[in-house]
Protein backbone atom coordinates (compact mmCIF):
# COMPACT_ATOMS: atom_id res chain seq x y z
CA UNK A 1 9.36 -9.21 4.67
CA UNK A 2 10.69 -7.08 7.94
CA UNK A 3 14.69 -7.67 8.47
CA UNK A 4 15.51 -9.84 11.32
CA UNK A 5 18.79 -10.03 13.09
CA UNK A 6 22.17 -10.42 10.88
CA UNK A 7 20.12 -8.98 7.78
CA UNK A 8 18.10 -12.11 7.10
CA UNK A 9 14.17 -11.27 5.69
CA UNK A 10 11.57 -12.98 7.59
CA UNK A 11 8.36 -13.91 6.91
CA UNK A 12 5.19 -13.30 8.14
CA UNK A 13 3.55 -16.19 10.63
CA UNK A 14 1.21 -18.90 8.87
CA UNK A 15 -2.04 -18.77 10.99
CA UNK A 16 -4.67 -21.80 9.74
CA UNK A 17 -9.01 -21.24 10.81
CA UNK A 18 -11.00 -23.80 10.15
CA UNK A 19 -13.22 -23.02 8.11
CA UNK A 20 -17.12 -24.16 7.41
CA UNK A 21 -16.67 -24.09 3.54
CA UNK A 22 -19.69 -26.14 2.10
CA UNK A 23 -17.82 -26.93 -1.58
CA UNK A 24 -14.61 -26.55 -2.86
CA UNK A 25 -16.11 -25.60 -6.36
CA UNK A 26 -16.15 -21.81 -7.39
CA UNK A 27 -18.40 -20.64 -10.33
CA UNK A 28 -17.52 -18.38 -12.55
CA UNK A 29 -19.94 -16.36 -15.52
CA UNK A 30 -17.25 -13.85 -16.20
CA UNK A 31 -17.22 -14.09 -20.68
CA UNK A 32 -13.27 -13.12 -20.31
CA UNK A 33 -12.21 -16.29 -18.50
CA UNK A 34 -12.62 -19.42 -20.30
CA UNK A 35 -13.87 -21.44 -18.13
CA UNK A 36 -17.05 -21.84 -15.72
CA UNK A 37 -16.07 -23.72 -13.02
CA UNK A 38 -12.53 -23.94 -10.80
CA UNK A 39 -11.42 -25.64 -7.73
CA UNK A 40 -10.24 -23.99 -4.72
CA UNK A 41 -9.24 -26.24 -2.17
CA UNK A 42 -8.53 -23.95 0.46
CA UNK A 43 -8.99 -20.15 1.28
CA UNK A 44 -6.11 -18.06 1.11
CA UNK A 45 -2.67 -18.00 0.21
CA UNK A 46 0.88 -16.68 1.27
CA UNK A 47 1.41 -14.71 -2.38
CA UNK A 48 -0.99 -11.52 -1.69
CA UNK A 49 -1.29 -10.69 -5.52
CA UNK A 50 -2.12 -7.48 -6.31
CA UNK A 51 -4.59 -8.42 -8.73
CA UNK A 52 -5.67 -11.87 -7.00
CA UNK A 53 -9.93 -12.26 -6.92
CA UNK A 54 -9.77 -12.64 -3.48
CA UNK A 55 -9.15 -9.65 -1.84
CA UNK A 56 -12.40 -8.52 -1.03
CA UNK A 57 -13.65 -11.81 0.16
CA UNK A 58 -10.69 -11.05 3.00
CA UNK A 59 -12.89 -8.84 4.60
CA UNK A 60 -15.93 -11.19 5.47
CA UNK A 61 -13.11 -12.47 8.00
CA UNK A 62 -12.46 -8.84 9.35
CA UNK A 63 -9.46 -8.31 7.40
CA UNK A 64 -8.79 -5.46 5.29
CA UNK A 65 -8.40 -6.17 1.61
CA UNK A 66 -5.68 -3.98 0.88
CA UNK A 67 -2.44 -4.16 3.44
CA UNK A 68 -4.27 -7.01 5.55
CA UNK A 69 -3.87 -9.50 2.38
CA UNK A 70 -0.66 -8.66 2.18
CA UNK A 71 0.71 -9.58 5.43
């Protein structure tokens, strides 16, 4: 994160959107995963992997999936 005062790192605010998910279940067909089904209780996170699924359903929320995701 950005460098506040006296050197400590801070972190980027935590903003929560409701959100008018219909399942928590994601499918998956993918023959290198080994399994069909996950759960995802929530959308999003605060880790911003590089290699995370996600990213490009950030942009349906007019985010950008690259340095949007991250921050």
């Amino acid at each position: 994160g950005a460098a506040g005062h006296n050197g400590e790192t801070l972190s980027p605010e935590t903003i929560f959107y409701r959100d008018a998910s219909r399942t928590i279940l994601s499918r998956n067909d993918s023959p290198d995963v080994g399994f069909e089904v996950s759960i995802n209780p929530y959308r999003g996170c605060e880790h911003g992997c590089i290699y995370c699924y996600a990213r490009p359903t950030h942009e349906y929320l007019g985010f950008s999936a690259g340095l949007d995701f991250e921050s």
